[in-house]
Protein backbone atom coordinates (compact mmCIF):
# COMPACT_ATOMS: atom_id res chain seq x y z
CA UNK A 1 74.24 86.62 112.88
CA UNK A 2 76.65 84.66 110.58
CA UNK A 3 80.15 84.01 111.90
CA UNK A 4 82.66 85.88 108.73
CA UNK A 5 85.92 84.44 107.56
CA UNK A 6 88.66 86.96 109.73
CA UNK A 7 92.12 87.30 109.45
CA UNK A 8 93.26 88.79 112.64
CA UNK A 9 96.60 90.83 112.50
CA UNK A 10 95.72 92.27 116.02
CA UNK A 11 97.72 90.11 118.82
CA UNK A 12 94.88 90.95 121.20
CA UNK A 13 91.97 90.78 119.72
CA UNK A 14 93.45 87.30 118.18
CA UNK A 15 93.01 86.37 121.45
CA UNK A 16 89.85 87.84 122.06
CA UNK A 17 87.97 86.70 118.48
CA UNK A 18 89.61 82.57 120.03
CA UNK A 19 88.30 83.28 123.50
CA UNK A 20 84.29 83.89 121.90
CA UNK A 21 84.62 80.45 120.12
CA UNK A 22 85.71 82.20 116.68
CA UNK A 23 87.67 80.36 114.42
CA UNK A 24 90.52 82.54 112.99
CA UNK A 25 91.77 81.84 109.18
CA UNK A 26 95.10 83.55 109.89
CA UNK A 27 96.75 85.95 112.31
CA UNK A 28 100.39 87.31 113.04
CA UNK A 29 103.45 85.33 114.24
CA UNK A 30 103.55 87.78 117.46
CA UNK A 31 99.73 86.69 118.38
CA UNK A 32 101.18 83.74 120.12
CA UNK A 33 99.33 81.02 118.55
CA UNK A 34 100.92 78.79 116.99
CA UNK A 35 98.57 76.47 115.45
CA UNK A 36 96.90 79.30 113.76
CA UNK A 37 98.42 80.28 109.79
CA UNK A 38 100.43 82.75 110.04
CA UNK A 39 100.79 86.17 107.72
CA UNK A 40 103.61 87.91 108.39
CA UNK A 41 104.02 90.59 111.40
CA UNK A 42 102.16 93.36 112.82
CA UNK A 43 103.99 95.93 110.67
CA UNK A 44 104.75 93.49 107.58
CA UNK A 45 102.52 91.49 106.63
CA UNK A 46 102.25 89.31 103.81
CA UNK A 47 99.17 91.46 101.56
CA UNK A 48 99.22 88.65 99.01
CA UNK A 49 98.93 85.79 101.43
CA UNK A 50 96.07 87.56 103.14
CA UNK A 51 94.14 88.71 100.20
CA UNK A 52 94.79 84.73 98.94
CA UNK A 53 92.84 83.83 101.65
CA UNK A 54 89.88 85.50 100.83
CA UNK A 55 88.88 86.39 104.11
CA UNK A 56 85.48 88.57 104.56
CA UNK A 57 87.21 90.73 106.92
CA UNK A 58 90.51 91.74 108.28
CA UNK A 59 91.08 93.26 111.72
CA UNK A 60 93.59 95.86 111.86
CA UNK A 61 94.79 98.10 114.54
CA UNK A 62 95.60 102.01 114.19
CA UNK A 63 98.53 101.48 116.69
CA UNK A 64 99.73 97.53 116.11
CA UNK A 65 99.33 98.21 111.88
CA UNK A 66 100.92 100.12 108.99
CA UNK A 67 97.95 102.48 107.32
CA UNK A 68 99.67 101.18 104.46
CA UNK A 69 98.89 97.72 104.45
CA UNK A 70 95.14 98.45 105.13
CA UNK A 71 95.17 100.57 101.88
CA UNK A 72 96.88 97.81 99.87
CA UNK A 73 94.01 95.79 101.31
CA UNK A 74 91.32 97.92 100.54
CA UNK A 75 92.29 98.05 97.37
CA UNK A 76 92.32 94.70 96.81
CA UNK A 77 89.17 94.42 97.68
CA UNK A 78 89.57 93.27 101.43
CA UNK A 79 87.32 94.82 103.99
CA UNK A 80 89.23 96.17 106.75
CA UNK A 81 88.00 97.05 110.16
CA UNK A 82 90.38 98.74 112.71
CA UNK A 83 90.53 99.14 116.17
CA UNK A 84 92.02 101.61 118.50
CA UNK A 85 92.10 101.37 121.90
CA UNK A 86 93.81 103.85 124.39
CA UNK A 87 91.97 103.99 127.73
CA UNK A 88 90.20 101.46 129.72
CA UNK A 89 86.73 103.55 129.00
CA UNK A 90 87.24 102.35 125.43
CA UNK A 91 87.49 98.84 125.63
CA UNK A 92 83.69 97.76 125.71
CA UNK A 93 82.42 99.58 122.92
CA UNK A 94 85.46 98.50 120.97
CA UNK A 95 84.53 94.95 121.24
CA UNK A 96 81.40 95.83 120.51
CA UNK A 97 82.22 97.28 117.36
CA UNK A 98 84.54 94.43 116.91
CA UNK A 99 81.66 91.88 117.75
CA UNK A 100 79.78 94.04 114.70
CA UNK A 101 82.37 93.67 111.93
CA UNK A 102 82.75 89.88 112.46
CA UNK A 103 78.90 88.93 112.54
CA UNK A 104 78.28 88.40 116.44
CA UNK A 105 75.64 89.57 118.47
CA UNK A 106 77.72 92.14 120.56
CA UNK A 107 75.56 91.21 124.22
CA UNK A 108 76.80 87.83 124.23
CA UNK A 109 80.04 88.28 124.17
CA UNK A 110 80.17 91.43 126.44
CA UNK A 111 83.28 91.16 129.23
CA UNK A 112 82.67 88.79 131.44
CA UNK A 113 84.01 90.12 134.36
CA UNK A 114 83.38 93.85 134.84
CA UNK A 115 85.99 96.34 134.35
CA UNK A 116 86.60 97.77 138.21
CA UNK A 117 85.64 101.55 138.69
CA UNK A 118 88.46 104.01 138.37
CA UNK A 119 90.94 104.59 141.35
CA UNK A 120 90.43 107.93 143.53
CA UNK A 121 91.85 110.21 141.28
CA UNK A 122 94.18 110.94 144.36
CA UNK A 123 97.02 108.17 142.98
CA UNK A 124 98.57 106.56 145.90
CA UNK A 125 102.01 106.07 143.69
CA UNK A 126 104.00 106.78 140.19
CA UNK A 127 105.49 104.94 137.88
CA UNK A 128 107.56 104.88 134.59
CA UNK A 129 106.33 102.15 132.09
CA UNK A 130 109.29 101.37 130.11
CA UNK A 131 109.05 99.59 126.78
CA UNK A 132 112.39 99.98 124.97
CA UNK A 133 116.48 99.49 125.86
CA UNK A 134 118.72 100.95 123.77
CA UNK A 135 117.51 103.95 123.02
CA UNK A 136 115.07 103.60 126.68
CA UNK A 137 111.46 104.37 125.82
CA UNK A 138 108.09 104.74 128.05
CA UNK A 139 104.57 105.36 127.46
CA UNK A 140 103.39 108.61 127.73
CA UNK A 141 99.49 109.45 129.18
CA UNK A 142 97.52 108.83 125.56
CA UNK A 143 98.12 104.82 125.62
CA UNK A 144 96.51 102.00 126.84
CA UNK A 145 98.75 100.97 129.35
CA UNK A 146 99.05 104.28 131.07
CA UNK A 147 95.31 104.43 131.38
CA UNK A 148 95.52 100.89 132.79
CA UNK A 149 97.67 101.98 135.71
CA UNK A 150 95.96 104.92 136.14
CA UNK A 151 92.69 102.89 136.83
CA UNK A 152 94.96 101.44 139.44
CA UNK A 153 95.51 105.10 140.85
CA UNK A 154 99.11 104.77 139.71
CA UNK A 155 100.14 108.07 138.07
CA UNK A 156 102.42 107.99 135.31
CA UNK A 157 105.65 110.16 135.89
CA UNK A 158 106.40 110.47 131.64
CA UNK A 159 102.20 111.51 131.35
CA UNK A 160 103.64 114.48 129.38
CA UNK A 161 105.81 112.38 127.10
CA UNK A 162 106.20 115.22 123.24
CA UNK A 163 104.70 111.42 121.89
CA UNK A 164 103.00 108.27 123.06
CA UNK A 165 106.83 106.39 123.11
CA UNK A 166 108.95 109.24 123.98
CA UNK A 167 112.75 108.28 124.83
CA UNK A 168 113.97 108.86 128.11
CA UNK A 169 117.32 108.60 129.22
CA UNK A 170 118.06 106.84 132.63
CA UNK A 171 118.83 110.02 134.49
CA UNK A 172 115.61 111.85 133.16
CA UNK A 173 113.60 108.87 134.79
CA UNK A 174 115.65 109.31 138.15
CA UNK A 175 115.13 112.86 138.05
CA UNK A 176 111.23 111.51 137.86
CA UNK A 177 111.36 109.93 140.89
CA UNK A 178 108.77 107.20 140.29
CA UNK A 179 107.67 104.57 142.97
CA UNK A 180 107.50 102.09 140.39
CA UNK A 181 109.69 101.29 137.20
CA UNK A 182 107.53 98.87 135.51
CA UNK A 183 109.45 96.64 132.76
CA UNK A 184 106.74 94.44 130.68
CA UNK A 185 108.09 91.36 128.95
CA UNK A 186 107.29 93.01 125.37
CA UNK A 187 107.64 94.83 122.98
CA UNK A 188 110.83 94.47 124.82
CA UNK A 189 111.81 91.34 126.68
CA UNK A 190 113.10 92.89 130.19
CA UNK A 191 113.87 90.26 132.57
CA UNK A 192 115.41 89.61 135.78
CA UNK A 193 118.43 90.50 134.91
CA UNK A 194 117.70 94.38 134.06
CA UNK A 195 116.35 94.77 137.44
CA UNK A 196 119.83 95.33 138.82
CA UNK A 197 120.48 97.77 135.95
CA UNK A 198 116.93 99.77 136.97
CA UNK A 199 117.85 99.33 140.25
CA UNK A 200 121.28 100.71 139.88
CA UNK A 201 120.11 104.13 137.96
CA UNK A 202 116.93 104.72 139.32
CA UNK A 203 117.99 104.71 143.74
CA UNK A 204 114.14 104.44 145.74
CA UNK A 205 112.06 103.22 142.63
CA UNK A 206 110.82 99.53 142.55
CA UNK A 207 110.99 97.80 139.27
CA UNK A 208 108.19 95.77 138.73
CA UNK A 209 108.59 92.25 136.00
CA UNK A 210 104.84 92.18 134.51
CA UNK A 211 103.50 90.40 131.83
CA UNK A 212 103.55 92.63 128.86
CA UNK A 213 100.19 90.97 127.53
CA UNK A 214 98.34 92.43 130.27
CA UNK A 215 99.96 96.26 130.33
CA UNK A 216 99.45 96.03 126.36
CA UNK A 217 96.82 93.64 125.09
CA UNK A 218 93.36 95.06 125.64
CA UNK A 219 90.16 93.40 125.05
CA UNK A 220 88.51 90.13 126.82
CA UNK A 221 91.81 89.73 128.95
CA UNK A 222 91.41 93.45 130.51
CA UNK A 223 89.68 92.38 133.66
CA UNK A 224 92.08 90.07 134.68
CA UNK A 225 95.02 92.00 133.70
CA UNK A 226 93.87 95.12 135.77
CA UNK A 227 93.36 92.36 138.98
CA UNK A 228 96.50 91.13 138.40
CA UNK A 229 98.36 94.01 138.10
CA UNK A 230 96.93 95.75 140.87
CA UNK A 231 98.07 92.57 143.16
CA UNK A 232 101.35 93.10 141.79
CA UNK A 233 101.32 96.86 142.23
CA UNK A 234 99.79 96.96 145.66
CA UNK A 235 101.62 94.05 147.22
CA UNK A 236 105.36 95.40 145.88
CA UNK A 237 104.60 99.02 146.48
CA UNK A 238 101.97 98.36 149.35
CA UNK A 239 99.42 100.43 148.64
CA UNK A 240 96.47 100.75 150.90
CA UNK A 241 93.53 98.92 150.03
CA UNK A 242 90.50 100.78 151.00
């Protein structure tokens, strides 16, 4: 197949379209590369700059991107292809639609590593994934990152969120109980110093720093990020390992 011209407005499959040995004619200023051009964010990108770069295809996500912006794409001629990812199940044949849309053959750039087997659906521990301060928000069971942990058999306490980002308020999430209050470093940037705060509000619950990347970003990074979260899961919350 023929590698196409792609403009990548996808933070993780930037990183998986770099990781195959694709060259990327633009991307977003969140996908964390900065030599790459850049077009804007996620949810505003620059239409003209894009469509000025006559790119063969555009990668768009259901959940990162505005349906907007792929109709003012589309109708500008631009061939869109979006992704949408919310289980662990889903990532293979993702990329290998993905592998598809940008001209390459999908079996030789299948994962690397294989994707572990599901936990014993008898979770060893809970856990409240929260993504937003001010108002506090959390994943609910139909994202990514909740299916992540739940390959880890961690169950996730806000599974019957009314939307996949409900808000929470801090004594809703203590009422929860959770073993684990995982705070990634995006969207929002928790660090060290919330963990007091968590701490504080939440009495028996662990909060867990991860790297937001590998709760969030699915694609050729998922194998790693489910080994490296379940070492940071299982030694914290010392989970048994058999």
């Amino acid at each position: 197949m023929t590698h196409v011209r792609v403009v990548s407005l996808v933070p993780s499959v930037t990183e998986t379209l770099l990781a195959w040995g694709l060259p990327v004619a633009a991307c977003t200023r969140f996908c964390e590369q900065p030599d790459l051009v850049h077009v804007g964010g996620t949810k505003d990108p620059d239409v003209a700059a894009i469509v000025a770069l006559a790119p063969d295809v555009v990668v768009m996500d259901r959940e990162e991107n505005r349906r907007d912006d792929a109709e003012a794409l589309v109708a500008a001629g631009v061939s869109v292809h979006v992704t949408h990812v919310v289980d662990v199940d889903g990532v293979a044949p993702m990329l290998a639609d993905l592998a598809r849309a940008v001209g390459v053959d999908p079996a030789s750039v299948s994962l690397a590593d294989p994707i572990v087997p599901a936990a014993d659906p008898d979770e060893w521990a809970t856990a409240a994934v929260l993504i937003w301060r001010r108002p506090w928000m959390c994943t609910a069971a139909t994202t990514y990152g909740s299916a992540l942990l739940r390959r880890l058999g961690v169950a996730n306490v806000f599974a019957d969120g009314d939307s996949a980002y409900p808000e929470v308020t801090l004594d809703e999430l203590a009422a929860r109980r959770p073993t684990f209050v995982v705070l990634p470093s995006e969207p929002y940037p928790f660090a060290p110093r919330h963990v007091a705060e968590i701490t504080d509000a939440v009495p028996g619950a662990v909060p867990i720093l991860v790297d937001g990347r590998d709760l969030f970003w699915w694609g050729v990074r998922t194998p790693g990020a489910i080994e490296r979260l379940g070492g940071i899961v299982r030694a914290v919350g010392r989970a048994p390992t058999s």
